[in-house]
Protein backbone atom coordinates (compact mmCIF):
# COMPACT_ATOMS: atom_id res chain seq x y z
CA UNK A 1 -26.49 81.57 148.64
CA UNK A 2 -27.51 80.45 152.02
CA UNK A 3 -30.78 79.26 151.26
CA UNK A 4 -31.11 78.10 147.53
CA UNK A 5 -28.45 77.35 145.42
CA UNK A 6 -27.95 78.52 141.69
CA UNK A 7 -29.32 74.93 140.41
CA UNK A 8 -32.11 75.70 142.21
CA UNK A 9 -32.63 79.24 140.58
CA UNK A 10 -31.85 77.34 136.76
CA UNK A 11 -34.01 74.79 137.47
CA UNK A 12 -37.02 77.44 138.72
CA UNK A 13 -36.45 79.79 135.44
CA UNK A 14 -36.18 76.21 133.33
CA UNK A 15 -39.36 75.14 134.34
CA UNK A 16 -41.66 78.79 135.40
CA UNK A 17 -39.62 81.52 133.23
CA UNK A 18 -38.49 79.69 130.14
CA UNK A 19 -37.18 83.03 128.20
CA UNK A 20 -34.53 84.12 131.09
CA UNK A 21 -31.34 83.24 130.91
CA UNK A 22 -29.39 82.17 133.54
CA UNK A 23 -25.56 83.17 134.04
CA UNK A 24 -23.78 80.96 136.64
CA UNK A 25 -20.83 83.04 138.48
CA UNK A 26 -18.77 80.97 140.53
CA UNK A 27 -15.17 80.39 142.71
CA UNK A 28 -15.52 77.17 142.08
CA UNK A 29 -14.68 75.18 138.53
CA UNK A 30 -16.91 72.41 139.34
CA UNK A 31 -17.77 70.19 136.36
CA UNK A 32 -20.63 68.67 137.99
CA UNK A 33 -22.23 71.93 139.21
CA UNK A 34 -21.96 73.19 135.61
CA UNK A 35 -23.19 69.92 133.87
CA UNK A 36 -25.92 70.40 136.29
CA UNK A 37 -26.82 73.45 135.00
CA UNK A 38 -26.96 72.37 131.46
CA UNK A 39 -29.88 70.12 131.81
CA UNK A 40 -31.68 73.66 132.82
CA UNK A 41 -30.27 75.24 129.99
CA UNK A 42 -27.52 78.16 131.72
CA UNK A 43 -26.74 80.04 128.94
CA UNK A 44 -23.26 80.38 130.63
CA UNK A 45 -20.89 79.43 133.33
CA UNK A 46 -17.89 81.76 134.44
CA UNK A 47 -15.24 81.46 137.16
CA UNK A 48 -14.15 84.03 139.18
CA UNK A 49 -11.95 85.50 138.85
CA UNK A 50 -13.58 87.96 135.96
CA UNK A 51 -12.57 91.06 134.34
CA UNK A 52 -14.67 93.79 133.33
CA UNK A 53 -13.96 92.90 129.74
CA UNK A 54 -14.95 89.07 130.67
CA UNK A 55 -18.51 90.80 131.85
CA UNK A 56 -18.57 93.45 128.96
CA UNK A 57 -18.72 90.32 126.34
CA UNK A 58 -21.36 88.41 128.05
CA UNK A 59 -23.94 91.22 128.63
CA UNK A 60 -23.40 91.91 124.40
CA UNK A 61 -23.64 88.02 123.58
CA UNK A 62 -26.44 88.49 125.93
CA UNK A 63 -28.13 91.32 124.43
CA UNK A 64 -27.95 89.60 121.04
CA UNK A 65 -29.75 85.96 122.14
């Protein structure tokens, strides 16, 4: 994203939208972007790429939080 970056967007829900839940989706497998995003609490972190059954199972564990 050109203008904010996906830490940016965890750490704006962390602190202004507690309840949402943040799902990083990324082409890169970047430790220290996704240890980043645990201080904000992501609920989850996925590489591309993703299958349809990959997506399937996180909108049901999703649903279910």
């Amino acid at each position: 994203m050109p203008s904010v970056s996906g830490i940016d967007i965890a750490k704006y829900c962390y602190y202004n939208k507690p309840k949402t839940k943040v799902v990083f989706l990324s082409g890169y497998a970047d430790f220290e972007y996704a240890q980043e995003g645990i201080k904000y609490q992501v609920f989850e972190y996925i590489t591309k790429p993703v299958s349809v059954n990959d997506i399937h199972s996180l909108l049901l564990k999703l649903s279910t939080q």
